[in-house]
Protein backbone atom coordinates (compact mmCIF):
# COMPACT_ATOMS: atom_id res chain seq x y z
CA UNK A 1 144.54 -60.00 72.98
CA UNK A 2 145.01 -58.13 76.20
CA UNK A 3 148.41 -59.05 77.46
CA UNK A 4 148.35 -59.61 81.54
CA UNK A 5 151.44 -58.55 82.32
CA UNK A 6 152.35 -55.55 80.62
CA UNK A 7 151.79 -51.78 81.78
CA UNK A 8 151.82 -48.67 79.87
CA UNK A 9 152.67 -45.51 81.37
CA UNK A 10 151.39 -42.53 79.73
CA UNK A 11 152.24 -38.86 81.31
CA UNK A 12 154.12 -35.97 80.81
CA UNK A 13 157.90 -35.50 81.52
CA UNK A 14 157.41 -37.11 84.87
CA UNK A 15 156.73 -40.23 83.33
CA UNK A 16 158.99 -39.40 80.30
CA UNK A 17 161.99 -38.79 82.72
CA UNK A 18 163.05 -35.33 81.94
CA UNK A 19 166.95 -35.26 82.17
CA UNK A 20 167.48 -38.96 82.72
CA UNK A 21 168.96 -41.55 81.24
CA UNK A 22 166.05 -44.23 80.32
CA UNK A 23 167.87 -46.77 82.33
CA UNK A 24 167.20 -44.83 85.57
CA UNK A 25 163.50 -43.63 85.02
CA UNK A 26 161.21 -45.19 87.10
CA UNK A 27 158.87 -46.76 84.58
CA UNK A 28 162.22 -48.66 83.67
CA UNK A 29 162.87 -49.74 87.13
CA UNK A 30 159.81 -50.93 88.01
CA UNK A 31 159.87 -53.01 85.18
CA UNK A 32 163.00 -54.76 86.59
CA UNK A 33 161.38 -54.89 89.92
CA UNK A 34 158.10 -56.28 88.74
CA UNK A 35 159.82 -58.32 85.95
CA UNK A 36 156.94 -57.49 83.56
CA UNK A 37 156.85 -55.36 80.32
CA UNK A 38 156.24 -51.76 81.12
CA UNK A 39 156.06 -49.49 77.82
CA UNK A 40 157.26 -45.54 78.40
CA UNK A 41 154.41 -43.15 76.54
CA UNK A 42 155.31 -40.01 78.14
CA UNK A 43 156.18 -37.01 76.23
CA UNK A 44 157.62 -33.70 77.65
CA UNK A 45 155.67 -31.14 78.01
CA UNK A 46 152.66 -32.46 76.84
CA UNK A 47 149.12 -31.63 78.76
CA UNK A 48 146.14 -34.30 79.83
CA UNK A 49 144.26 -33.34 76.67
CA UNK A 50 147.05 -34.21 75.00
CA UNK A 51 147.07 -37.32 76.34
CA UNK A 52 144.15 -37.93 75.77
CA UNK A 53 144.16 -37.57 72.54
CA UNK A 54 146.85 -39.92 71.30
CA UNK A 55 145.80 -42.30 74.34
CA UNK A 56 143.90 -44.72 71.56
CA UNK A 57 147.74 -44.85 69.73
CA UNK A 58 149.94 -45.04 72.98
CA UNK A 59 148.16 -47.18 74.92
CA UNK A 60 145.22 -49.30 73.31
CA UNK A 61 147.58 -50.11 70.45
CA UNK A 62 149.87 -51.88 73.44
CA UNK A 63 147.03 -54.32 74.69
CA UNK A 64 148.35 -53.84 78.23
CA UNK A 65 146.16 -55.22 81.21
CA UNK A 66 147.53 -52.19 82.69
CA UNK A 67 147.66 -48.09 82.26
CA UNK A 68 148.95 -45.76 84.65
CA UNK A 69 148.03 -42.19 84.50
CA UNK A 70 150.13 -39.55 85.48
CA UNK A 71 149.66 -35.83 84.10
CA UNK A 72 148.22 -32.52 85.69
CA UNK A 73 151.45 -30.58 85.97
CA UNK A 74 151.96 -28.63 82.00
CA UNK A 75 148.26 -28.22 82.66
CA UNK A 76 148.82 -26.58 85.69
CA UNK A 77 151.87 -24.39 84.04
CA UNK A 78 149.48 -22.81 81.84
CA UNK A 79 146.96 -22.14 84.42
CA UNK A 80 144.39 -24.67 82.87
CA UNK A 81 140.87 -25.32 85.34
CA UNK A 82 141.24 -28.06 87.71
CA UNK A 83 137.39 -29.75 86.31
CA UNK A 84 139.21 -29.34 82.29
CA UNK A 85 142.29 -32.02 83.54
CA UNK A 86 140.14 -34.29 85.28
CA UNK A 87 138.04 -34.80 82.88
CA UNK A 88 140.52 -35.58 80.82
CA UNK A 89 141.93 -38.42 83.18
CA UNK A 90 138.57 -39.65 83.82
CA UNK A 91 138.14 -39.69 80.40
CA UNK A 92 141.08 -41.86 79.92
CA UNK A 93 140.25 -43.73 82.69
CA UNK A 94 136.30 -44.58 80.54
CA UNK A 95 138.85 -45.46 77.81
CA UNK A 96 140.95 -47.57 79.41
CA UNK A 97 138.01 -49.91 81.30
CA UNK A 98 136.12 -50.15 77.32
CA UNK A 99 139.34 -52.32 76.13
CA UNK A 100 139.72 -54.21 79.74
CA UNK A 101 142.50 -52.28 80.38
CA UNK A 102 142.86 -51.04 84.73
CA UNK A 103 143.84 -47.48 84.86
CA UNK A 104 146.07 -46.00 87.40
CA UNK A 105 146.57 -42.39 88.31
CA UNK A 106 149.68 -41.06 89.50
CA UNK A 107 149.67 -38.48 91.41
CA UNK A 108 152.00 -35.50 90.19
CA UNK A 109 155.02 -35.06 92.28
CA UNK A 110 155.57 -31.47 94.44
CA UNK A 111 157.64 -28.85 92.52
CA UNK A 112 160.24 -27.22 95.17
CA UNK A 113 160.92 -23.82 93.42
CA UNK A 114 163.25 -21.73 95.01
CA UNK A 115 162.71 -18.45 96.92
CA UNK A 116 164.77 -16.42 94.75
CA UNK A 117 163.34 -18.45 91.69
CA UNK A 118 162.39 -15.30 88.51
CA UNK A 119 161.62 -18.05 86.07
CA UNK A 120 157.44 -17.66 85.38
CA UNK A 121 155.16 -19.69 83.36
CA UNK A 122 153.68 -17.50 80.28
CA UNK A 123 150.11 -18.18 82.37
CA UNK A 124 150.77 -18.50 86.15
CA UNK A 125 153.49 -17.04 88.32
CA UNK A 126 156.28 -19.73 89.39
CA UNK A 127 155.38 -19.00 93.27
CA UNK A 128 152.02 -20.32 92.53
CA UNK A 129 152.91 -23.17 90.69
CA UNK A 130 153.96 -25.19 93.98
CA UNK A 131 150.91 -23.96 95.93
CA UNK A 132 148.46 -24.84 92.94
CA UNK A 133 150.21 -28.43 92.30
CA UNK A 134 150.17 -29.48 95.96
CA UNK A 135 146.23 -28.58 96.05
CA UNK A 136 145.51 -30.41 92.43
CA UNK A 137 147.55 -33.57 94.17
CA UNK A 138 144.44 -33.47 97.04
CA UNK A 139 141.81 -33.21 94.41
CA UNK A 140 143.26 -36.39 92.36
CA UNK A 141 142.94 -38.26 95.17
CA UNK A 142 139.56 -37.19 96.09
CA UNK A 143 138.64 -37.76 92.79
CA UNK A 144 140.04 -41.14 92.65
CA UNK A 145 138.46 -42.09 95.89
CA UNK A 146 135.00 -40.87 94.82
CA UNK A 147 135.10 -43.08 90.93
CA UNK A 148 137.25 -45.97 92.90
CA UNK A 149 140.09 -45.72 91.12
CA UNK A 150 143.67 -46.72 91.88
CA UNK A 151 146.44 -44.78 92.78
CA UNK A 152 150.13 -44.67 92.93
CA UNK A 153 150.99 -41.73 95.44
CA UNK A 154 154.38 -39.98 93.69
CA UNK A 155 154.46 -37.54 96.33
CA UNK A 156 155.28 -39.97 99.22
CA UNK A 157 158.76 -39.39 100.39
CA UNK A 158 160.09 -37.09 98.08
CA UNK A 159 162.18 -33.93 99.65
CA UNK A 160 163.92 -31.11 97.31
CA UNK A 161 167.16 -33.29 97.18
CA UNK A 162 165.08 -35.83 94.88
CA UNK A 163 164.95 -32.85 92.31
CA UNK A 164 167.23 -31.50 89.41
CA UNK A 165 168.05 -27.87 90.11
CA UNK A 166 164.52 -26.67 88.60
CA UNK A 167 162.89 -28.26 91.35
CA UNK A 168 160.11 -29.62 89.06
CA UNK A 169 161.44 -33.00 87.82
CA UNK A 170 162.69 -35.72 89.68
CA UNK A 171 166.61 -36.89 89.68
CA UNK A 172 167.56 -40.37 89.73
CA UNK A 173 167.08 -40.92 93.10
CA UNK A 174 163.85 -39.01 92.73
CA UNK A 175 162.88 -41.91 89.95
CA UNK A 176 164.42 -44.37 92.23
CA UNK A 177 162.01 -42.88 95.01
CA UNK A 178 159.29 -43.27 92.80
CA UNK A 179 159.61 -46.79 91.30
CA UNK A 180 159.49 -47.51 95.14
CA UNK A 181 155.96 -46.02 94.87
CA UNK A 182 155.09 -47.66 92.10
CA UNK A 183 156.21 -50.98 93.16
CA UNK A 184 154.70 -51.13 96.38
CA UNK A 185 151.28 -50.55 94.60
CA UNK A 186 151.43 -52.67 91.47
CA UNK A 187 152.55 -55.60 93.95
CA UNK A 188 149.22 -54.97 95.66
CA UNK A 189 147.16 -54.46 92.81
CA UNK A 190 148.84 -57.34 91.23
CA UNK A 191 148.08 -59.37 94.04
């Protein structure tokens, strides 16, 4: 039985909170805020096909009434097509709506590399990485529009002082910052 007021979060290290504790990562705060379940499935590292593929185990298995999707960025790193990750959230998304279960797409926060920054993806050079993320965020949302989809917008309000040093993931008041986001929207999906 579906269970109405539980959400499962399924992403990458965004979701995962890369560097924080788990009592500051925003999937935990907006469970305090929302005081409702919400279940942490994000691993590291890990790309929308993976995702996809152990979506049946990390989310289904839950029985939430809601998923939110966030993921895009690893894909990104190694310089995957933008059509190859959306179709994998849309196919989550299919997945999700078969077991009465709303998704949710996150949209992938900026990455704020540095001028001087050497480090580079074994795929794509670092200095495109922030120009390549920022124009994947636009086609997410276009893409939700179009299938009528909801979104929570992780890119509202955040500023390089939200960041850890690598610019990539957010710090605690970057996950503060986004359980904002995420609050604001459950409320009104909730609603």
């Amino acid at each position: 039985m579906i269970n109405r007021k539980k959400i499962v979060c399924i992403g990458d290290s965004l979701t995962e909170g890369y560097g924080i504790h788990p009592s500051h990562r925003w999937s935990t705060l907006l469970s305090s805020n929302l005081n409702i379940e919400v279940i942490n499935s994000g691993i590291s590292g890990d790309t929308t096909a993976g995702m996809l593929a152990r979506f049946h185990e990390m989310v289904i298995k839950h029985k939430p009434k809601y998923t939110i999707i966030t993921g895009g960025t690893n894909d990104i790193w190694l310089n995957l097509p933008d059509n190859s990750i959306i179709g994998n959230i849309l196919a989550m998304t299919r997945h999700a709506k078969h077991y009465d279960i709303t998704p949710i797409i996150g949209i992938p926060t900026p990455f704020f590399n540095s001028e001087d920054s050497t480090d580079e993806s074994l795929f794509i050079e670092t200095l495109s990485i922030s120009k390549r993320i920022h124009s994947f965020q636009n086609i997410v949302k276009q893409f939700a529009q179009d299938d009528h989809q909801h979104i929570i917008d992780f890119t509202l309000h955040m500023n390089p002082t939200l960041f850890l040093k690598d610019g990539l993931h957010p710090n605690e008041k970057g996950h503060k910052q986004m359980s904002t986001q995420a609050t604001l929207r459950m409320k009104a999906i909730l609603m």
